[in-house]
PDB file of N, CA and C in Angstrom:
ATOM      1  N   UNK A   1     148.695  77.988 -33.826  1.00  0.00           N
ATOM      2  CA  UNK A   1     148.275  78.638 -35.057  1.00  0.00           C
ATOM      3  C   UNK A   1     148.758  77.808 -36.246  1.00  0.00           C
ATOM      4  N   UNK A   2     147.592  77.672 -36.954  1.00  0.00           N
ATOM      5  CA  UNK A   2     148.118  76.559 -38.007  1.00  0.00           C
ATOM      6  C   UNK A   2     149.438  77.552 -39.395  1.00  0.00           C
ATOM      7  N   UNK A   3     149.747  76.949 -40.027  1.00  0.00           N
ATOM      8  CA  UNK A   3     150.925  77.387 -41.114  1.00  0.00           C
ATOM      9  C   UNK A   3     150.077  78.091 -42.294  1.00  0.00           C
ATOM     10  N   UNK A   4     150.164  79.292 -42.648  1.00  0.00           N
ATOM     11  CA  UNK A   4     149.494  80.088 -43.498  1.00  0.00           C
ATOM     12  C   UNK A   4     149.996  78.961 -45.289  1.00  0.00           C
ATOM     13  N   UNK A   5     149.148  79.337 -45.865  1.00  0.00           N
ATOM     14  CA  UNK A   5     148.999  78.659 -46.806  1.00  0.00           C
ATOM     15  C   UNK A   5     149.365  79.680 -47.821  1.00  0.00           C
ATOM     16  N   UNK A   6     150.248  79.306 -48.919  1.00  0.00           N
ATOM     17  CA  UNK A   6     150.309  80.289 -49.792  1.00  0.00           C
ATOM     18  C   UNK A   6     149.581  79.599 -50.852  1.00  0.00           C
ATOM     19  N   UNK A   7     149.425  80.379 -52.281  1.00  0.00           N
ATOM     20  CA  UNK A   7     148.602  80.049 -53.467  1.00  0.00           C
ATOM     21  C   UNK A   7     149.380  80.082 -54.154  1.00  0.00           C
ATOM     22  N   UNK A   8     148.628  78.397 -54.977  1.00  0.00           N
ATOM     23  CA  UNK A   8     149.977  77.641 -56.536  1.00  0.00           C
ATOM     24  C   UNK A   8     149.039  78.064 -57.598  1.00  0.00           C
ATOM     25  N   UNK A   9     149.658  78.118 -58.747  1.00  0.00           N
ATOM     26  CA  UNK A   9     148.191  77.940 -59.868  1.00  0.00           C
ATOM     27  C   UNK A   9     148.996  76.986 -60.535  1.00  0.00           C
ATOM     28  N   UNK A  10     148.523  76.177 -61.290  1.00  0.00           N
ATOM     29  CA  UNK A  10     149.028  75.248 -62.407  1.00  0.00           C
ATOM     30  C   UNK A  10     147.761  74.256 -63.193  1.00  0.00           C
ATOM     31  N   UNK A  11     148.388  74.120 -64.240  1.00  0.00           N
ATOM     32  CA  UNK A  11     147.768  73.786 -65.174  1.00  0.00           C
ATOM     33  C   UNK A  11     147.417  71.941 -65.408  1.00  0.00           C
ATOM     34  N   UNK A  12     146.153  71.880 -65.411  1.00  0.00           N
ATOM     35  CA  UNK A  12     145.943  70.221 -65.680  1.00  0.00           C
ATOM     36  C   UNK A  12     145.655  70.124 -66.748  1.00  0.00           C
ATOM     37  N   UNK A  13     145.865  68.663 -67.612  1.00  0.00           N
ATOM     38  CA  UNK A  13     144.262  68.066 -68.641  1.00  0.00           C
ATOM     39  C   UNK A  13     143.259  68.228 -68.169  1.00  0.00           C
ATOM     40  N   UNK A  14     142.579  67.714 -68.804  1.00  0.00           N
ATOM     41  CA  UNK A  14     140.957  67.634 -68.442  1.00  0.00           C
ATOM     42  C   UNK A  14     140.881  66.371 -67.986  1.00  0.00           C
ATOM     43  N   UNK A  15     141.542  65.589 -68.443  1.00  0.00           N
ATOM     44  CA  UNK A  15     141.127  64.022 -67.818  1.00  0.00           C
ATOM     45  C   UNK A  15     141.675  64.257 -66.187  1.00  0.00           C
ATOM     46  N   UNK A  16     142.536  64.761 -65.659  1.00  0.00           N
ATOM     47  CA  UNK A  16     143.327  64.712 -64.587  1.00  0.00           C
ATOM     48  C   UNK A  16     142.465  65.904 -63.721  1.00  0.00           C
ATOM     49  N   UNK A  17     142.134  66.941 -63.966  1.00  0.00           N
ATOM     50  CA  UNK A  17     141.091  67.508 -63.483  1.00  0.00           C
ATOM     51  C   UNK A  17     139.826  67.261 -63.449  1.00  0.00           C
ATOM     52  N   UNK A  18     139.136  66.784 -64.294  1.00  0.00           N
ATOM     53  CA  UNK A  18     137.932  65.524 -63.975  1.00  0.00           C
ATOM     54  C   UNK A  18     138.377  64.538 -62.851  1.00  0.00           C
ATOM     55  N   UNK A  19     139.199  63.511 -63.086  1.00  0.00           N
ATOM     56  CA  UNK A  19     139.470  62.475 -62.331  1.00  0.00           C
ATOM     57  C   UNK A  19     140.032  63.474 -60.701  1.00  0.00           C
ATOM     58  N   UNK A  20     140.289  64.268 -60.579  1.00  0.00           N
ATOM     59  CA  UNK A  20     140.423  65.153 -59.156  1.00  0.00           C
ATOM     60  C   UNK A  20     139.201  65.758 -58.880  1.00  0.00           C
ATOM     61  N   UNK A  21     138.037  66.147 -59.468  1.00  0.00           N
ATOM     62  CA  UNK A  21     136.815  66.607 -58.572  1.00  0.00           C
ATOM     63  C   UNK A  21     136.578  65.222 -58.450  1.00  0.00           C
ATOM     64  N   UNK A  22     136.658  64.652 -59.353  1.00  0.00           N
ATOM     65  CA  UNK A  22     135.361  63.146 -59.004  1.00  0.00           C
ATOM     66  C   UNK A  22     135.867  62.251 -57.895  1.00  0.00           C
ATOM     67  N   UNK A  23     137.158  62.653 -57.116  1.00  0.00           N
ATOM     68  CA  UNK A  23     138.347  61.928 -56.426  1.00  0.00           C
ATOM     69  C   UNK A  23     137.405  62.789 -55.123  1.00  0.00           C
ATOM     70  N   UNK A  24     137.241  63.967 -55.001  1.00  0.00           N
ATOM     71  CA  UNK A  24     137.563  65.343 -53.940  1.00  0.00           C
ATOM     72  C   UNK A  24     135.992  64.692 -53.635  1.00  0.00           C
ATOM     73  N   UNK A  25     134.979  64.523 -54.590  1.00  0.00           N
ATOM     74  CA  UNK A  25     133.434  64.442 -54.739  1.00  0.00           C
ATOM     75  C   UNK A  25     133.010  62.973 -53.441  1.00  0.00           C
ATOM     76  N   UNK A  26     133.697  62.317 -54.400  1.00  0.00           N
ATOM     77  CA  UNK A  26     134.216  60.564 -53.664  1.00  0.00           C
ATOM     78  C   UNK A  26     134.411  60.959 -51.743  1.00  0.00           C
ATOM     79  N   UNK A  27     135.663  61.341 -51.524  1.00  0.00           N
ATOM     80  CA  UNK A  27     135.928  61.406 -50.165  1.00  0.00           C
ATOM     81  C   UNK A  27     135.579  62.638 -49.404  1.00  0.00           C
ATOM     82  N   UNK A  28     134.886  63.341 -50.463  1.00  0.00           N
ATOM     83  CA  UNK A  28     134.285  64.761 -49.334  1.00  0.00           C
ATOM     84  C   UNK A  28     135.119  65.434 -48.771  1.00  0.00           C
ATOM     85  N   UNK A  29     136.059  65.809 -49.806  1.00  0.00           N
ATOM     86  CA  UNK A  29     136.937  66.542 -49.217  1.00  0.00           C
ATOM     87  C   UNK A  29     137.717  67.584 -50.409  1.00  0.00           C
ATOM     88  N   UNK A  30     138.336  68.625 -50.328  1.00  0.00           N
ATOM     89  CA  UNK A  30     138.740  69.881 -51.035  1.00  0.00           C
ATOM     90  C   UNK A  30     139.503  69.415 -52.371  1.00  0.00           C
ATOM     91  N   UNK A  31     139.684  70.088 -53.714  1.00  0.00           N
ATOM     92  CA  UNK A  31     140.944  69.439 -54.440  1.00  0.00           C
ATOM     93  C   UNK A  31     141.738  70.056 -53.725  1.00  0.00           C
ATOM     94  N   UNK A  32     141.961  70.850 -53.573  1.00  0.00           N
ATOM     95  CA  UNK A  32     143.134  71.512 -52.702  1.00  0.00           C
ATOM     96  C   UNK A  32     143.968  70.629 -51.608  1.00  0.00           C
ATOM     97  N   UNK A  33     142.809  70.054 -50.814  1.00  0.00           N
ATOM     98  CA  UNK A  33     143.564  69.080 -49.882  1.00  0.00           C
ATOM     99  C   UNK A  33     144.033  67.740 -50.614  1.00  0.00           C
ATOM    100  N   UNK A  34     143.713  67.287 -51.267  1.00  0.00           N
ATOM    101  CA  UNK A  34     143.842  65.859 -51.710  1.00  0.00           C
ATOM    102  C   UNK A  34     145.179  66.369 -53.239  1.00  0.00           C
ATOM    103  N   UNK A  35     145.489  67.519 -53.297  1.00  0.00           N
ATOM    104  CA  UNK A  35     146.414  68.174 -54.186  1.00  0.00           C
ATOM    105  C   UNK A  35     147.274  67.897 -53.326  1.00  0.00           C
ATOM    106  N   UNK A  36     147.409  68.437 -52.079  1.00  0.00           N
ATOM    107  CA  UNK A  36     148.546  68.461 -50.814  1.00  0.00           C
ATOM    108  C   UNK A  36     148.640  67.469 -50.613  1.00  0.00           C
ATOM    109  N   UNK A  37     148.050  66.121 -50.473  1.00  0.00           N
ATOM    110  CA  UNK A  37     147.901  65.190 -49.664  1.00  0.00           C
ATOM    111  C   UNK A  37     148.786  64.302 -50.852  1.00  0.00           C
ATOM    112  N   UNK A  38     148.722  64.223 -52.199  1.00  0.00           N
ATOM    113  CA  UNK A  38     149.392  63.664 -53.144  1.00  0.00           C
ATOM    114  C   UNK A  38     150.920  64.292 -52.831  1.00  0.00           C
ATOM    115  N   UNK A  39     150.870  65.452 -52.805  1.00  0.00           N
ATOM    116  CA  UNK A  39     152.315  66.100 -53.065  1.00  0.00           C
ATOM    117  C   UNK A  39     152.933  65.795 -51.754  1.00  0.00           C
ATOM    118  N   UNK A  40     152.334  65.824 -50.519  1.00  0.00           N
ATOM    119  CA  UNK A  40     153.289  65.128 -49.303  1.00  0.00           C
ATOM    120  C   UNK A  40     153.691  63.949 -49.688  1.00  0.00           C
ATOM    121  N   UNK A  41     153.154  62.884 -50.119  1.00  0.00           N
ATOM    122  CA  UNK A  41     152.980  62.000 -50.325  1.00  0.00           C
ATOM    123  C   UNK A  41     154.590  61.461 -51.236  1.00  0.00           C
ATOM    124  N   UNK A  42     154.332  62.375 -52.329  1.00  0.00           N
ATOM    125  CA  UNK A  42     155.817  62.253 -53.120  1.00  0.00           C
ATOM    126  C   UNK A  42     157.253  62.668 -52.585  1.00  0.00           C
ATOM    127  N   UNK A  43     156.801  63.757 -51.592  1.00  0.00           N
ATOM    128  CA  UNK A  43     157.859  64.359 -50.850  1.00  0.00           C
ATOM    129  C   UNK A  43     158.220  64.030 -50.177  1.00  0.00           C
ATOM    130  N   UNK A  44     157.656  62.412 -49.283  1.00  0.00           N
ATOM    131  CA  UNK A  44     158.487  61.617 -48.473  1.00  0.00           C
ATOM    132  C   UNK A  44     158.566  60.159 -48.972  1.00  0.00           C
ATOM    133  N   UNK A  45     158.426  60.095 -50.033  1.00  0.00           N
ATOM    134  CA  UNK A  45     158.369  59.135 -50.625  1.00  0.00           C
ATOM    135  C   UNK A  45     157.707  58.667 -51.159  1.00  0.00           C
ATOM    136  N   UNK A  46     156.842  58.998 -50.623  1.00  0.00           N
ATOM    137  CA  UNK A  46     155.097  57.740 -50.805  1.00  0.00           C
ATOM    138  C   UNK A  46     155.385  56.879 -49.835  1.00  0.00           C
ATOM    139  N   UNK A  47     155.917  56.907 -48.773  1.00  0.00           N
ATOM    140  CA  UNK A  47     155.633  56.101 -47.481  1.00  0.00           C
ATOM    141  C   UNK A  47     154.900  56.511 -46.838  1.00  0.00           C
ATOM    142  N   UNK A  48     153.789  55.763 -46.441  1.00  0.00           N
ATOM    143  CA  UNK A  48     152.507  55.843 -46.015  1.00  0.00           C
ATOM    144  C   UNK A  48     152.053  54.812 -45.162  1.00  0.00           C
ATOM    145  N   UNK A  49     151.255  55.052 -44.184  1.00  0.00           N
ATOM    146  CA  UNK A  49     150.705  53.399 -43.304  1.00  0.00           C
ATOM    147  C   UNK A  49     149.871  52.913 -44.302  1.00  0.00           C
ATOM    148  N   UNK A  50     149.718  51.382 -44.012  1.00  0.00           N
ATOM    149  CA  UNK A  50     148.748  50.876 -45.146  1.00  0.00           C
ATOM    150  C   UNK A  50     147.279  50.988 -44.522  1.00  0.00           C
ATOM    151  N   UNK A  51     146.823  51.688 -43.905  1.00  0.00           N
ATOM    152  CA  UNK A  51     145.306  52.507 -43.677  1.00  0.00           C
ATOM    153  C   UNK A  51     145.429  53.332 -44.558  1.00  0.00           C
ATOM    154  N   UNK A  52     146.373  54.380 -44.009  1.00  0.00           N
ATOM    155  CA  UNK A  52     146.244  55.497 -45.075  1.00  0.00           C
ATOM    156  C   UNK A  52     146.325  54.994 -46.772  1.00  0.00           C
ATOM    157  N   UNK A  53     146.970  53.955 -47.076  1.00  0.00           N
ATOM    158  CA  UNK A  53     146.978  53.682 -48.229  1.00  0.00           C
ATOM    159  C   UNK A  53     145.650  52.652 -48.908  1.00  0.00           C
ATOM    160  N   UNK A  54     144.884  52.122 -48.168  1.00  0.00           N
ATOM    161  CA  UNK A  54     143.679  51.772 -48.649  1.00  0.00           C
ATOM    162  C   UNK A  54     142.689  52.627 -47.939  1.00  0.00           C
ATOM    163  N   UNK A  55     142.618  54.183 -47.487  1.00  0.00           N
ATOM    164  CA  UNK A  55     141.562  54.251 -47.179  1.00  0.00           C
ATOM    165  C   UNK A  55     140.541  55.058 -48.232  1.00  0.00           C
ATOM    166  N   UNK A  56     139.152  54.521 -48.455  1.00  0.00           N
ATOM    167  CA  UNK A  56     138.731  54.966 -49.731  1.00  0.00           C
ATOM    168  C   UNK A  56     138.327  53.992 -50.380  1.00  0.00           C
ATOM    169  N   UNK A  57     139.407  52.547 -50.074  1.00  0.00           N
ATOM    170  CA  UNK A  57     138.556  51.947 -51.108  1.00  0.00           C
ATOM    171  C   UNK A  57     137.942  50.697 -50.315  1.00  0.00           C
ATOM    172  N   UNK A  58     138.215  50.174 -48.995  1.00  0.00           N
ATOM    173  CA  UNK A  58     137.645  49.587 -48.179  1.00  0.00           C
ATOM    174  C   UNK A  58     136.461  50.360 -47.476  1.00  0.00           C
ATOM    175  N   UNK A  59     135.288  49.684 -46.897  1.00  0.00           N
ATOM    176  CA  UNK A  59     133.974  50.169 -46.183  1.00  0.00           C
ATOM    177  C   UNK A  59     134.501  49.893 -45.212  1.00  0.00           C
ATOM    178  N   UNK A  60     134.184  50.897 -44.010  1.00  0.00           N
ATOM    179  CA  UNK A  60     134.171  49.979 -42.857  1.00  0.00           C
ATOM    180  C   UNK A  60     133.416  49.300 -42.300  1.00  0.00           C
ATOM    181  N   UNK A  61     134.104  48.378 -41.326  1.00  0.00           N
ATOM    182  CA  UNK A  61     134.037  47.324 -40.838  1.00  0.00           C
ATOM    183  C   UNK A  61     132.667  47.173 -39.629  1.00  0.00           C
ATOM    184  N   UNK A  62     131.350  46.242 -39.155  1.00  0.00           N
ATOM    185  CA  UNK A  62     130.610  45.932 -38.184  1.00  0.00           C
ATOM    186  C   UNK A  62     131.629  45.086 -37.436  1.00  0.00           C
ATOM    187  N   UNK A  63     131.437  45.431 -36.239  1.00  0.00           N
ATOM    188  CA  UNK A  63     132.325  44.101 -35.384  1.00  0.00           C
ATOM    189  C   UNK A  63     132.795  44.669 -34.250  1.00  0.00           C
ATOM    190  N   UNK A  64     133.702  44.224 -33.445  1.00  0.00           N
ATOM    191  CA  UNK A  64     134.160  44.424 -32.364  1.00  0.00           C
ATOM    192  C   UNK A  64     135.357  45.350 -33.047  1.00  0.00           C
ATOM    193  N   UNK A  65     136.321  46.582 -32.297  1.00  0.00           N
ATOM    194  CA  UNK A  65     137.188  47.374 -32.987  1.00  0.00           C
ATOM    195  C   UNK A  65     138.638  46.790 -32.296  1.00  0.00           C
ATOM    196  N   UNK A  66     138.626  45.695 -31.423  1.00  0.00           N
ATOM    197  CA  UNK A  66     139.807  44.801 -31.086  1.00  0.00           C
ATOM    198  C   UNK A  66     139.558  43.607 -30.516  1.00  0.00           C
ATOM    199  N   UNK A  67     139.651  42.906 -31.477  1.00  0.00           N
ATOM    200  CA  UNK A  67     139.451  41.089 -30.917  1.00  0.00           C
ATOM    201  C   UNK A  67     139.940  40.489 -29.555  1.00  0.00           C
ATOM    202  N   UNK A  68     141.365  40.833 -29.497  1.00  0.00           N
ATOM    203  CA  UNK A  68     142.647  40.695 -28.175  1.00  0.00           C
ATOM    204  C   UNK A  68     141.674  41.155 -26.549  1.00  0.00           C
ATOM    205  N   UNK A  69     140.685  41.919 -26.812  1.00  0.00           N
ATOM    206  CA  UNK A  69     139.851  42.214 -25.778  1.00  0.00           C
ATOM    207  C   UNK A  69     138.363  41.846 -25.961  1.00  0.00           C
ATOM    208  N   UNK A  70     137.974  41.200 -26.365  1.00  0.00           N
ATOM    209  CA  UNK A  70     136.929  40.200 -26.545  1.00  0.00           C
ATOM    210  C   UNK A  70     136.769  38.920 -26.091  1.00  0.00           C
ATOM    211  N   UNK A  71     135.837  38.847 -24.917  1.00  0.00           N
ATOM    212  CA  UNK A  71     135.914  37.275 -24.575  1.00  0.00           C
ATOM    213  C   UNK A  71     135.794  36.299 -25.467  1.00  0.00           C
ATOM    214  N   UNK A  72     134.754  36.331 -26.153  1.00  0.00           N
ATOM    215  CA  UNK A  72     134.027  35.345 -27.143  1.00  0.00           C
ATOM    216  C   UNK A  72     135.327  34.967 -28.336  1.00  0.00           C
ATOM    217  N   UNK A  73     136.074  35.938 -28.339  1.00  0.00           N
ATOM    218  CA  UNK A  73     136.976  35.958 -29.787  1.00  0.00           C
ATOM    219  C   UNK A  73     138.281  34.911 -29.304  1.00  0.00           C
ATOM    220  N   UNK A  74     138.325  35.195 -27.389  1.00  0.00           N
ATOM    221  CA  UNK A  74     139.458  34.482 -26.629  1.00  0.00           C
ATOM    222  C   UNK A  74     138.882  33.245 -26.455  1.00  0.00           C
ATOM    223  N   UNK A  75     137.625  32.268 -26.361  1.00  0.00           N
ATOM    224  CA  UNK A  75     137.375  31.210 -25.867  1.00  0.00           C
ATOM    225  C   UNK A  75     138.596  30.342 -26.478  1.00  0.00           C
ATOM    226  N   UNK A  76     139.046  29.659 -25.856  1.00  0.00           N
ATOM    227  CA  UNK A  76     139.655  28.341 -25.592  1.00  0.00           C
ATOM    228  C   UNK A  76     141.275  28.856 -26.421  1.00  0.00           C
ATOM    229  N   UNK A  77     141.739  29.669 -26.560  1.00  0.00           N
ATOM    230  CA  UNK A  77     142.599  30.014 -27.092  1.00  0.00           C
ATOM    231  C   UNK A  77     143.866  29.594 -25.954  1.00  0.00           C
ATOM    232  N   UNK A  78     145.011  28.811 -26.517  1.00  0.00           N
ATOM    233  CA  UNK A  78     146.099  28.345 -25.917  1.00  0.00           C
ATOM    234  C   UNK A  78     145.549  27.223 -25.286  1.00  0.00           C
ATOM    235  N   UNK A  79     144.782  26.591 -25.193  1.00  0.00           N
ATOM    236  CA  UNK A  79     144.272  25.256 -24.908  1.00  0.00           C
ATOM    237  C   UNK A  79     144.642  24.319 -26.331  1.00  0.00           C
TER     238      UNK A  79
END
């Protein structure tokens, strides 16, 4: 059972509440979550993997999803 959620209210600018729908709009996802997702964020530091920290602003990738298991990527390697 997931952790019941209680309710914050607080107050933004307008620039900072603009720039959070157009953020929520962007990744398809809640302000609410991306509210939480900032505030974990501060609450352990802002240590984060660096996926999680560019994801959003990189596309992903066409290609193989691990080179190390690719013949073509291994030809002549250690020769």
């Amino acid at each position: 059972m997931a952790n019941p959620m209680r309710t914050v209210s607080f107050k933004l600018p307008e620039h900072l509440d603009d720039a959070l729908s157009d953020l929520a709009r962007r990744r398809k996802s809640s302000r609410s979550a991306l509210v939480r997702e900032a505030l974990e964020g501060l609450a352990t530091g802002g240590r984060r993997s660096v996926t999680a920290a560019v994801d959003g602003l990189v596309s992903p990738l066409d290609g193989p999803t691990d080179l190390s298991t690719n013949p073509k990527h291994l030809a002549g390697y250690g020769k």
